[in-house]
Protein backbone atom coordinates (compact mmCIF):
# COMPACT_ATOMS: atom_id res chain seq x y z
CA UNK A 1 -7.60 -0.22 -33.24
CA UNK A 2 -9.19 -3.68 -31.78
CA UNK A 3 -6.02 -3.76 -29.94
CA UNK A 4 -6.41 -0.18 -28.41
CA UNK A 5 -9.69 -0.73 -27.35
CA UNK A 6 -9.27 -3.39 -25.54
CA UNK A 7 -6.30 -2.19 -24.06
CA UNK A 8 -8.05 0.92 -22.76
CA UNK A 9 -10.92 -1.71 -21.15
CA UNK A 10 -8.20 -2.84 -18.99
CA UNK A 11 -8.11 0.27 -17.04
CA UNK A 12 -12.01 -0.28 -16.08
CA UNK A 13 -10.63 -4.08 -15.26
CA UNK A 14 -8.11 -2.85 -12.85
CA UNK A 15 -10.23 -0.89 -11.50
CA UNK A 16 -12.96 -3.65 -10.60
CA UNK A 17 -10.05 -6.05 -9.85
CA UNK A 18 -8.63 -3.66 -6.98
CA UNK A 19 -12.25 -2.61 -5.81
CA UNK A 20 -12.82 -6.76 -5.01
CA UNK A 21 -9.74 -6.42 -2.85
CA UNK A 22 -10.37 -3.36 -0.58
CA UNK A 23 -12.79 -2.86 2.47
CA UNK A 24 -15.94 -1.47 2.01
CA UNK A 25 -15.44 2.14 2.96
CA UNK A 26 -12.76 2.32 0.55
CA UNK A 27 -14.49 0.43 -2.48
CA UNK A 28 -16.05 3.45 -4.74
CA UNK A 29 -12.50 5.39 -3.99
CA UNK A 30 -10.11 3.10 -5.27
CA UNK A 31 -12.27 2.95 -8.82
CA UNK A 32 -12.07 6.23 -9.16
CA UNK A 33 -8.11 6.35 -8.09
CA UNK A 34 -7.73 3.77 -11.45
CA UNK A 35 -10.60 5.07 -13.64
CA UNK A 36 -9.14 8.82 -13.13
CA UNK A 37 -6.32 7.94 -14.76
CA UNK A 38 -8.93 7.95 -18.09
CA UNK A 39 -9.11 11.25 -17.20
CA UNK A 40 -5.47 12.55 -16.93
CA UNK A 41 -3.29 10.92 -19.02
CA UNK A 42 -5.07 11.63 -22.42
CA UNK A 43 -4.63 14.99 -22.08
CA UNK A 44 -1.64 14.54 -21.07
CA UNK A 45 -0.47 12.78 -23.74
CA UNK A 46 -2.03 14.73 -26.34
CA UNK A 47 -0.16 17.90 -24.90
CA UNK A 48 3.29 16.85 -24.81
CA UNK A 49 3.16 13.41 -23.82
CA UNK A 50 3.42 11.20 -27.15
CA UNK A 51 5.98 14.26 -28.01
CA UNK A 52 8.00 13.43 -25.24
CA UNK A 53 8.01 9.58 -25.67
CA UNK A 54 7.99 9.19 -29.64
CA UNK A 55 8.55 12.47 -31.23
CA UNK A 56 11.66 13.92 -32.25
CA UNK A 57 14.81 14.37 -30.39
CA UNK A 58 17.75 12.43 -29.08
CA UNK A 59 18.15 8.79 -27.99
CA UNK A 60 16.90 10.00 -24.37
CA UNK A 61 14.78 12.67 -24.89
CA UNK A 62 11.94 14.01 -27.10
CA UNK A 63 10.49 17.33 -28.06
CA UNK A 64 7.64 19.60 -28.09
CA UNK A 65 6.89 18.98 -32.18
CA UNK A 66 3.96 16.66 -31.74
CA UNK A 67 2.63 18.76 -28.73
CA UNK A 68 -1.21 18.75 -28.91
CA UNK A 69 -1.32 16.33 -31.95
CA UNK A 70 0.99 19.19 -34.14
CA UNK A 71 1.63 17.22 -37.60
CA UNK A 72 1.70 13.64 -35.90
CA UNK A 73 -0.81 12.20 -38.12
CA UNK A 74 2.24 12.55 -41.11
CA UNK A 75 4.65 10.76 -39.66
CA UNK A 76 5.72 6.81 -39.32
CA UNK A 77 4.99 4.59 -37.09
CA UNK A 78 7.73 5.76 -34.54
CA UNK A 79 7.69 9.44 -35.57
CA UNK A 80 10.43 9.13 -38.31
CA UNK A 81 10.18 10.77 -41.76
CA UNK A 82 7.23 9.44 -43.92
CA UNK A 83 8.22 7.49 -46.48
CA UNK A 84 4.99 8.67 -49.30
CA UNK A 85 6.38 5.66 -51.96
CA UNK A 86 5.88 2.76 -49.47
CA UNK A 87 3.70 4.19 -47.35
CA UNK A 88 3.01 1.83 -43.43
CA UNK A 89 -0.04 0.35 -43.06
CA UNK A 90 -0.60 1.91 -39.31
CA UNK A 91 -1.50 5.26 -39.21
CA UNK A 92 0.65 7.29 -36.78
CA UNK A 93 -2.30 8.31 -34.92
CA UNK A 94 -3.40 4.61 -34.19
CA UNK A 95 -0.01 4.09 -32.84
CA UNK A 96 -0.21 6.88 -30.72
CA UNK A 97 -3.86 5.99 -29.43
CA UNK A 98 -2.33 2.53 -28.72
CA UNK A 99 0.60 3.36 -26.87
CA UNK A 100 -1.67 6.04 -24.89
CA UNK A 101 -3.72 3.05 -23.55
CA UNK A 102 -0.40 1.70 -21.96
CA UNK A 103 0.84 5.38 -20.65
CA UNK A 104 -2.82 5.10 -18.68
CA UNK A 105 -2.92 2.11 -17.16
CA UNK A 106 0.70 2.03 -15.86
CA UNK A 107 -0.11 4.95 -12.96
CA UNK A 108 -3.40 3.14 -12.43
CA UNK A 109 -1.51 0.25 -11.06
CA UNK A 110 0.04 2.60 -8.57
CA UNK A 111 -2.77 2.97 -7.09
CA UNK A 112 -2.99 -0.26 -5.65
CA UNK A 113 -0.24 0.40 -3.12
CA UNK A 114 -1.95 3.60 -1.96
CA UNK A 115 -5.33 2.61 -0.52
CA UNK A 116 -7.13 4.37 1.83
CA UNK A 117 -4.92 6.93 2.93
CA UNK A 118 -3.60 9.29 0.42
CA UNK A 119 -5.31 12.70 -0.64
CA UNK A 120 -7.22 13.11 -4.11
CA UNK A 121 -6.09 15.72 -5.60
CA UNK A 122 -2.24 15.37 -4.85
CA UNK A 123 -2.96 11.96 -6.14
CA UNK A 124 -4.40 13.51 -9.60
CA UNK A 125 -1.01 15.89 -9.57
CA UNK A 126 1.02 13.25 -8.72
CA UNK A 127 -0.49 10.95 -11.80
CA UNK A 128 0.12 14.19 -14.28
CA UNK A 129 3.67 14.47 -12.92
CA UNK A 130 5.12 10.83 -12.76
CA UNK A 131 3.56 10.10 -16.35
CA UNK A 132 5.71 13.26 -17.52
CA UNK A 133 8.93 12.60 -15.87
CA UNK A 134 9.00 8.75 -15.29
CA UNK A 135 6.81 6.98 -18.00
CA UNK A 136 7.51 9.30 -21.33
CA UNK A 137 11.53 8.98 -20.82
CA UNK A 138 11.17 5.31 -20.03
CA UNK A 139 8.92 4.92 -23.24
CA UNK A 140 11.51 6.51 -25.44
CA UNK A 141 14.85 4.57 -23.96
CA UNK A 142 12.95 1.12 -24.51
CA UNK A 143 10.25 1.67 -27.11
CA UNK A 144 11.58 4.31 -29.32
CA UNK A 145 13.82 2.71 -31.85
CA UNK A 146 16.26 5.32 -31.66
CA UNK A 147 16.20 4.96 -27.80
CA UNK A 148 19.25 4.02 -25.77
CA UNK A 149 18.20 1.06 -23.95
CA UNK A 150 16.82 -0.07 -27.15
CA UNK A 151 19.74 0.76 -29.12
CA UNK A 152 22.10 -0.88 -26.90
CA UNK A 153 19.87 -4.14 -26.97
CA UNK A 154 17.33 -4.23 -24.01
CA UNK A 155 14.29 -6.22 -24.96
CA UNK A 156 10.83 -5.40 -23.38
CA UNK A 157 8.19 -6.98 -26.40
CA UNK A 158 5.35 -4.96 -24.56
CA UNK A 159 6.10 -3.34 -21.45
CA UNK A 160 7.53 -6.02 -18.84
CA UNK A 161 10.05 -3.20 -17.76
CA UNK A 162 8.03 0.43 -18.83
CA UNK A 163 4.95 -1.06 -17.52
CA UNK A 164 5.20 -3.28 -14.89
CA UNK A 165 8.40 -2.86 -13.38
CA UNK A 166 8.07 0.91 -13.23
CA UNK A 167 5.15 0.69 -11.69
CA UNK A 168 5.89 -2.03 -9.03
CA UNK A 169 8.64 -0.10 -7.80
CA UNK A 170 6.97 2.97 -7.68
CA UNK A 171 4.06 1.61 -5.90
CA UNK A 172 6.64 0.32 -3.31
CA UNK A 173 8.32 3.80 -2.70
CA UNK A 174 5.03 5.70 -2.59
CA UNK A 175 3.62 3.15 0.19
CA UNK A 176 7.20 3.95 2.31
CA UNK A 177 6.26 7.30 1.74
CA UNK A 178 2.81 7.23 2.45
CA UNK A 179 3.74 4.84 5.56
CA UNK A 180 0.98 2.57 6.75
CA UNK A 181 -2.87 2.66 7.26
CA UNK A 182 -4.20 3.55 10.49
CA UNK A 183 -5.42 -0.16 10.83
CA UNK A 184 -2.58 -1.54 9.41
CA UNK A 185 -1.97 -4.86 11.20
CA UNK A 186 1.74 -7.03 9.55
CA UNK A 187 0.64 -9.91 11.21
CA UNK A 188 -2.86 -10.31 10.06
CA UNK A 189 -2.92 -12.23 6.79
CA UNK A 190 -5.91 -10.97 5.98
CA UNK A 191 -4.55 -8.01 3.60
CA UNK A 192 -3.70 -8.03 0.17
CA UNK A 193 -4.32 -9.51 -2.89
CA UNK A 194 -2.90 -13.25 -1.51
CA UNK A 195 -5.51 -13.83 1.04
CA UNK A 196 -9.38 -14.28 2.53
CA UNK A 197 -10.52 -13.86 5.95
CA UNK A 198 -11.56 -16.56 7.15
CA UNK A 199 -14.09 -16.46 9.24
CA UNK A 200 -17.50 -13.75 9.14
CA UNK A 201 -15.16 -11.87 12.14
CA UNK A 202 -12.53 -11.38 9.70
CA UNK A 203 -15.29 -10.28 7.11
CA UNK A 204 -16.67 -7.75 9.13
CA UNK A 205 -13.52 -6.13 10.12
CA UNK A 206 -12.05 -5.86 6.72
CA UNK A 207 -14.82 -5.52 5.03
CA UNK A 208 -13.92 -7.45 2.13
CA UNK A 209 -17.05 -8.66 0.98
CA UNK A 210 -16.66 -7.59 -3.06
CA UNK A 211 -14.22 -10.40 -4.13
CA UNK A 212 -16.58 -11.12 -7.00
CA UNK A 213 -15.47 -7.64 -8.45
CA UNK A 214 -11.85 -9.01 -8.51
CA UNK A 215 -13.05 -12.06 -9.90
CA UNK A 216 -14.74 -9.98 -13.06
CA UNK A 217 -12.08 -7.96 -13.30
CA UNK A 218 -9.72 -10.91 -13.74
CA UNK A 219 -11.41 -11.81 -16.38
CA UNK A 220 -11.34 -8.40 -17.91
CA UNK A 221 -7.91 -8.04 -17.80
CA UNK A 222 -6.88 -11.16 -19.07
CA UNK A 223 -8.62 -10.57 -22.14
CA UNK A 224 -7.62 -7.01 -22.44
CA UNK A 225 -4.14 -8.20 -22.18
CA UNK A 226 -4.82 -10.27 -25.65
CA UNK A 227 -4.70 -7.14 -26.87
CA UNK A 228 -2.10 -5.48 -24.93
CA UNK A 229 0.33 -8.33 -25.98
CA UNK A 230 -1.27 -9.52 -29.20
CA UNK A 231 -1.25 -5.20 -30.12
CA UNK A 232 2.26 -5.23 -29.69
CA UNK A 233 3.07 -6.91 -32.80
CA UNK A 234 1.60 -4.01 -34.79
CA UNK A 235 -0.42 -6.25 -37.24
CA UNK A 236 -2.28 -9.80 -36.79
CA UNK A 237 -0.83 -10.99 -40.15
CA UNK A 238 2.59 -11.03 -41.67
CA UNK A 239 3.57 -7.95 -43.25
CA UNK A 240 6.95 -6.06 -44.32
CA UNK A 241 8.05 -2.59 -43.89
CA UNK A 242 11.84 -0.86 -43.94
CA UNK A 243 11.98 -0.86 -39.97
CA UNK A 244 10.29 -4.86 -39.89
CA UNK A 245 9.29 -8.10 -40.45
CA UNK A 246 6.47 -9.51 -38.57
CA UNK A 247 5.01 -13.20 -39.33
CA UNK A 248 2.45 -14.72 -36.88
CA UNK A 249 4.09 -12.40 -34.27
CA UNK A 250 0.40 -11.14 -32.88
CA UNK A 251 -0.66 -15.28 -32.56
CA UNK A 252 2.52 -16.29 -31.12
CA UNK A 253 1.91 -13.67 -28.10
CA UNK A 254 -1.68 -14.37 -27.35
CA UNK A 255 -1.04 -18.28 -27.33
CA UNK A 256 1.74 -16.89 -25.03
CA UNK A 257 0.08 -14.83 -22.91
CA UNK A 258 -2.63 -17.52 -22.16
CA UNK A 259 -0.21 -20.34 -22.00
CA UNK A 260 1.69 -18.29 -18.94
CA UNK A 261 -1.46 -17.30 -17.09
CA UNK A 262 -2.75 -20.62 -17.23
CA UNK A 263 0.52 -22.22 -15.68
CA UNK A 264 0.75 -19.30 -13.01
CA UNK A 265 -2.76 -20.01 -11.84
CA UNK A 266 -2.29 -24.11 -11.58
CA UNK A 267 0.91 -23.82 -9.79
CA UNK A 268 -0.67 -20.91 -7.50
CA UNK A 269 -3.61 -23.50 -6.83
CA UNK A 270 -0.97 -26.16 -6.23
CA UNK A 271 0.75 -24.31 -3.46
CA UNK A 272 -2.58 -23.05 -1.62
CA UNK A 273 -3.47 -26.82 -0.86
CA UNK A 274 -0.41 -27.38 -0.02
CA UNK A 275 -0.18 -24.50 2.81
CA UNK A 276 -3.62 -25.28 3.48
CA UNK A 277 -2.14 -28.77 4.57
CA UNK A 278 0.56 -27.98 6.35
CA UNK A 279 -1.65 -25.44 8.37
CA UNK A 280 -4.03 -28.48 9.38
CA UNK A 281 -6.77 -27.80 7.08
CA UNK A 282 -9.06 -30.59 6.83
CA UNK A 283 -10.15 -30.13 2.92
CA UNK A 284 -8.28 -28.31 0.30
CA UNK A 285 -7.83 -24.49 0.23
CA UNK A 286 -8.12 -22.44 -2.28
CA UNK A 287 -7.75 -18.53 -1.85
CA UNK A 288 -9.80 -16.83 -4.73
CA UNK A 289 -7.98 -13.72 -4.49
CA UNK A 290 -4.63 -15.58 -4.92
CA UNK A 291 -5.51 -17.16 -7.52
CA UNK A 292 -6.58 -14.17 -9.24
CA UNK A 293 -3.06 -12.49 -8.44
CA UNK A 294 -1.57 -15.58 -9.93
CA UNK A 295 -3.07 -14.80 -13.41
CA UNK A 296 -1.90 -11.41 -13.29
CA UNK A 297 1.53 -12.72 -12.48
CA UNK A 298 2.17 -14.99 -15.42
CA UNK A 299 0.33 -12.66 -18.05
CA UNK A 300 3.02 -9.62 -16.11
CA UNK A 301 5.71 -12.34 -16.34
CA UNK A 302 5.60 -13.48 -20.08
CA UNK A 303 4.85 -9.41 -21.17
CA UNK A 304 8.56 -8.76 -21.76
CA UNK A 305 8.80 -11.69 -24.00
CA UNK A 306 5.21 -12.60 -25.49
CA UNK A 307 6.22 -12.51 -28.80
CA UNK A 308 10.20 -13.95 -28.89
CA UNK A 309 9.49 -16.85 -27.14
CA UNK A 310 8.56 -20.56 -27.60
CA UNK A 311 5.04 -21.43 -26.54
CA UNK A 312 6.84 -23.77 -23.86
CA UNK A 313 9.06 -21.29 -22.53
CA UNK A 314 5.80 -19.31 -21.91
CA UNK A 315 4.68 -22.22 -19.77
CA UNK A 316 7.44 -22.37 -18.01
CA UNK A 317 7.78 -18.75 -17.43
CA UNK A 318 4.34 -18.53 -16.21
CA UNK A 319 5.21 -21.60 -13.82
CA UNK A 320 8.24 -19.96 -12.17
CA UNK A 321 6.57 -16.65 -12.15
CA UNK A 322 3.63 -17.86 -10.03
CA UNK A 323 5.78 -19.88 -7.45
CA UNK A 324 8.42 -16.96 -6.68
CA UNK A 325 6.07 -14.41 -6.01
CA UNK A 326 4.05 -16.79 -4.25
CA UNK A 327 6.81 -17.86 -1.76
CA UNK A 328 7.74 -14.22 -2.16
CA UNK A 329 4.20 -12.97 -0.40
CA UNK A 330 4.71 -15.66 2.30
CA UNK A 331 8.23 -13.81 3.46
CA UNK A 332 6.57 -10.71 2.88
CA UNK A 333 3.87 -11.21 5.52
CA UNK A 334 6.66 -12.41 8.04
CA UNK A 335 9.39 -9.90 7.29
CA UNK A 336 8.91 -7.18 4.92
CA UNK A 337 6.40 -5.27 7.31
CA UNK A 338 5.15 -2.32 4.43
CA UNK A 339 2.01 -1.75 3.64
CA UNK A 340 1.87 -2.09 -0.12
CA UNK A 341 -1.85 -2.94 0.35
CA UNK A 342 -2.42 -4.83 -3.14
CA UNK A 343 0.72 -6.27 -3.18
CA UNK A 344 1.20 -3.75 -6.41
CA UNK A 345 5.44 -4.48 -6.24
CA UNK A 346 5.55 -8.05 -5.67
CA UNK A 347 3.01 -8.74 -8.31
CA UNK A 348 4.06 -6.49 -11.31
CA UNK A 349 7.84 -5.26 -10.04
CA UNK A 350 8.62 -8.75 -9.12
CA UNK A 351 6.88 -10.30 -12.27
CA UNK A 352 7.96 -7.96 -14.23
CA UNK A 353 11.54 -8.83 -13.12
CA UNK A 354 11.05 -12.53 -13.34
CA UNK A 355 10.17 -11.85 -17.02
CA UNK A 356 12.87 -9.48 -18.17
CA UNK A 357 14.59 -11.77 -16.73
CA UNK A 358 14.11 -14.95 -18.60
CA UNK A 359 13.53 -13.03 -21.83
CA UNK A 360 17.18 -12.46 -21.47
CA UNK A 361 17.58 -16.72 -21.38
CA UNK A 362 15.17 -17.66 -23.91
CA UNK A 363 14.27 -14.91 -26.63
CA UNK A 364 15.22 -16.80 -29.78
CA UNK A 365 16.33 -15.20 -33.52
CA UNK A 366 14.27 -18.61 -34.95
CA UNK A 367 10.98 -17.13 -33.28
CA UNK A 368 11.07 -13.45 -33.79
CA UNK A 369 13.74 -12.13 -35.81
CA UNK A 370 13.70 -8.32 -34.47
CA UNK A 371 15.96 -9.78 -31.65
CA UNK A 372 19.36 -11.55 -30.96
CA UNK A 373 19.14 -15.05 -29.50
CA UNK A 374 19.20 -15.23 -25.46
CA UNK A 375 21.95 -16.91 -22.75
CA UNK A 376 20.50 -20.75 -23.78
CA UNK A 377 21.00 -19.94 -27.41
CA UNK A 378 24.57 -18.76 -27.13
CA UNK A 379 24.32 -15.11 -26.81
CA UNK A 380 24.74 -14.66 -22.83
CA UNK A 381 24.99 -11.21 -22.93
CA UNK A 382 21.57 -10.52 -23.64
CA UNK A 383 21.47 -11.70 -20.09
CA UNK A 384 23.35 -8.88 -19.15
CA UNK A 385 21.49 -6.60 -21.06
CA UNK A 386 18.43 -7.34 -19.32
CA UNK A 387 19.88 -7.06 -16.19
CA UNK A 388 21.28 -3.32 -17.22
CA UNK A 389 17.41 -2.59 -17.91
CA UNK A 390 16.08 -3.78 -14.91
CA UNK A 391 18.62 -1.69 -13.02
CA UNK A 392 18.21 1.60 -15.19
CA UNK A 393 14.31 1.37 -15.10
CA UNK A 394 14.54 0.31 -10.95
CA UNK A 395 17.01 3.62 -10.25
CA UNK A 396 14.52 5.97 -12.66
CA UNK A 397 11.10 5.13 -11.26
CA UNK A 398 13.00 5.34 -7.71
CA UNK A 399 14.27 9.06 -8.03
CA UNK A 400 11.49 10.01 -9.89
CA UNK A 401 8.47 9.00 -7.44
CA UNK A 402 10.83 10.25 -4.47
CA UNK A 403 10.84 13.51 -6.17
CA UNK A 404 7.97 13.77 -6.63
CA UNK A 405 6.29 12.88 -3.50
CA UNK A 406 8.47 13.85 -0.92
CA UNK A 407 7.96 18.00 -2.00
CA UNK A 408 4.42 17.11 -1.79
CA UNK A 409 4.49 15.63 1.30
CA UNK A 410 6.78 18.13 3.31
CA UNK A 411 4.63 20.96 1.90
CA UNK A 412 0.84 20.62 1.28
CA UNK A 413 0.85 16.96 2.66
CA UNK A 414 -0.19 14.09 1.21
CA UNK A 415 -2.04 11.77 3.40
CA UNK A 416 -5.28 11.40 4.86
CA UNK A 417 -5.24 11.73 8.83
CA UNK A 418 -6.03 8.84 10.91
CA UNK A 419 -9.77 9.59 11.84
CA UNK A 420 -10.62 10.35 8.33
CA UNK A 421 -8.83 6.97 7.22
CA UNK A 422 -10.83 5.29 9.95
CA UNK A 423 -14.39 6.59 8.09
CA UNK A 424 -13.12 5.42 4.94
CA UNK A 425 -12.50 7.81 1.79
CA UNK A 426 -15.49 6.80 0.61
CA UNK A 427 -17.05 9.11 2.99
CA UNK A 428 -14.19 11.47 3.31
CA UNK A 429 -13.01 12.05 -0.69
CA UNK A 430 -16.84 11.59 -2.35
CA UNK A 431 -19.28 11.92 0.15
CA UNK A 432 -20.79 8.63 0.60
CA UNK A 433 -22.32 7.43 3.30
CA UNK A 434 -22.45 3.46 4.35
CA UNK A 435 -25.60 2.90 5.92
CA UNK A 436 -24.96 -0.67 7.13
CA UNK A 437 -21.96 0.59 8.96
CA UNK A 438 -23.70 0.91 12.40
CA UNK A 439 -24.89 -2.53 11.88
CA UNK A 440 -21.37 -4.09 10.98
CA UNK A 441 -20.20 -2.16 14.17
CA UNK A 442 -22.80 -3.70 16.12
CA UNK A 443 -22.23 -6.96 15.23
CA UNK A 444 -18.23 -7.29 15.68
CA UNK A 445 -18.56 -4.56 19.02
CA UNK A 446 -16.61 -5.98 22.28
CA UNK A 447 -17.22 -6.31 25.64
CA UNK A 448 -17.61 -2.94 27.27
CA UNK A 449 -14.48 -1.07 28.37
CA UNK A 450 -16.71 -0.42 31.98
CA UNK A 451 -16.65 -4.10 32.53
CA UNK A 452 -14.66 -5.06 35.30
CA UNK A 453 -12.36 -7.76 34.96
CA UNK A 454 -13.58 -10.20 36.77
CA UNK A 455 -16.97 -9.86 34.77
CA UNK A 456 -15.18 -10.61 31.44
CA UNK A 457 -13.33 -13.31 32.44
CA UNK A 458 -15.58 -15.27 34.24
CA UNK A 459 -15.31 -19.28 33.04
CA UNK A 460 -18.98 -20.93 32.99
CA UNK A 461 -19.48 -23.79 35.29
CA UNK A 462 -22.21 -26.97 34.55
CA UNK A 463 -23.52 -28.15 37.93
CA UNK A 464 -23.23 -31.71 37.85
CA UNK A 465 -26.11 -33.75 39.41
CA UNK A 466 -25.84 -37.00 41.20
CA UNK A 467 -27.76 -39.47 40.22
């Protein structure tokens, strides 16, 4: 129950994290695009959701016998028969509250790649839908123990792939969807979660002047993730059941899940001075936002693994994770030209992957007995199976968010027009008004378009005077 709370503070987190990251006009909108998901998925879950993802069924799909809570607090931890001699010692309905804080926040981190220009209420439908069609099955292949992915040997400790992947690549899609903001500029590197503005122009025009909420939030989630990983092992102590064993399993992934963070963050910190060099820069530089991003890349990275691994392998997971999607962002700003504002797929579809990944290369038997040894402990085809997962769960969360969207889009519409997007949805979706705006405008305004030329361009002389 610790777990769950925390788990469900993460949402508020995210919320605070993304808020830091967005201009000014947009701040109060994108917490309620993540908080709203508080809203949503609970009743969504209680009304068919947990049905769908853990109740009974095949290896791919559930049923409606858990709908609206229907006999779920007398069944076993993954919905099976109750045993009444040797009873578990988690009560069905604390799973199910646990794994509901995970179906919450995973939409919430679509809306990261969504900012400022789509619609609130097709957002809200479009939250209801994709948890329904896209999370639930995904929870049941990988989660369920009856599950296919599961059953054919896919390993995802606490939602690398379900989570984060999912996600990521949904985030992606709905941004190509969406298409860009109306003051969308590729070549400014002054937009997402990698980067400052540098100078008080910058500030003014982006209005990014709430990094401190990131900074909080940060913090937030990295301790909510203690109990996002740490939750996953179902128990802080070792105890035995007929489904498992776990001993020190809930340790092993905290240590983990602060041992990757950690490394993401120093090599992130590592490569900023370095570009910060190579640009000219006189003293070091450090981009706070970046290195906020980097924590949420290693604790994304080790998720998929957190409690198999090695407290090195963490370390080094956390390590490669931060430098990939670091040099990944670079490219991105050069050559990938979509506006995934938050950087929502390189950060958790691209961690996520880099996790899944290496869980395939370095899950050991000696560390967590629930799963086979990976490709350096001579079972390579856990590699494989990995890979099978990543594809599956990259394909799904594709389709699905297409399907979803495009309807919506080609129908009712989706997005917010241009001069709306320019107010901010602030204004637009909640009726605030920014009363320093005129000022900010003021203070970045140009020369007037009624200027002529010459007037603009004039060059100042200095009279010289002869001695």
């Amino acid at each position: 129950m610790t777990s769950t709370g925390l788990v469900y503070m993460m949402t508020p987190a995210l919320a605070c994290f993304y808020g830091g990251l967005v201009e000014n006009k947009n701040f109060l909108n994108q917490l309620f695009l993540s908080v709203v998901c508080m809203a949503i998925i609970p009743v969504q879950w209680c009304l068919f959701g947990y049905s769908f993802a853990f109740g009974p069924g095949n290896s791919a799909f559930g049923s409606f016998s858990y709908s609206v809570g229907l006999k779920m607090g007398l069944v076993s931890l993954h919905g099976e028969t109750a045993d009444q001699i040797n009873p578990l010692s988690i009560p069905s309905l604390a799973f199910s509250a646990f794994q509901c804080s995970f179906a919450i926040i995973t939409p919430a981190l679509i809306s990261g790649a969504v900012v400022g220009r789509m619609k609130v209420i097709p957002y809200m439908l479009f939250i209801f839908l994709w948890a329904t069609f896209c999370y639930d099955p995904l929870a049941r292949w990988v989660f369920y123990d009856l599950g296919w992915l599961h059953q054919l040997g896919v390993v995802d400790f606490a939602g690398g792939l379900v989570v984060h992947v999912s996600s990521g690549v949904s985030g992606l899609v709905a941004a190509l969807i969406l298409g860009s903001r109306a003051q969308f500029d590729p070549d400014v590197l002054n937009t997402g979660q990698t980067n400052i503005p540098f100078t008080i122009v910058d500030v003014l025009n982006t209005g990014q002047t709430n990094i401190p909420f990131t900074i909080v939030g940060t913090g937030l989630l990295w301790v909510g993730w203690m109990g996002f990983n740490g939750g996953s092992a179902y128990a802080a102590s070792e105890i035995y059941d007929s489904y498992s064993f776990f001993e020190g399993i809930a340790a092993l992934a905290i240590v983990n899940s602060n041992v990757a963070a950690a490394s993401s963050m120093t090599i992130w910190v590592i490569l900023d001075i370095i570009h910060g060099k190579l640009r000219g820069q006189p003293n070091a530089f450090v981009s706070i936002p970046g290195v906020c991003s980097a924590t949420v890349v290693g604790l994304v990275a080790i998720t998929p693994c957190a409690g198999y691994v090695q407290p090195g392998y963490a370390m080094l997971i956390g390590a490669c994770a931060g430098l990939i999607v670091n040099l990944f962002l670079a490219g991105k700003k050069r050559f990938f030209h979509v506006d995934d504002t938050l950087d929502v797929f390189s950060c958790h579809g691209l961690g996520g992957f880099i996790g899944t990944v290496m869980t395939g290369l370095f899950i050991q038997t000696d560390v967590n007995s629930d799963v086979a040894n990976g490709a350096f402990y001579g079972n390579p085809i856990q590699l494989g199976y990995q890979l099978v997962g990543i594809v599956v769960v990259v394909s799904f969360s594709t389709v699905c968010t297409a399907a979803i969207l495009l309807p919506m889009h080609f129908t009712f519409g989706i997005r917010i027009n241009r001069l709306e997007q320019v107010r901010g949805l602030d204004n637009v979706a909640h009726g605030i008004v920014d009363m320093n705006l005129p000022k900010k405008m003021s203070q970045i305004q140009g020369p007037s378009l009624r200027q002529k030329q010459t007037e603009i361009n004039i060059i100042p002389t200095i009279p010289i005077e002869s001695s």
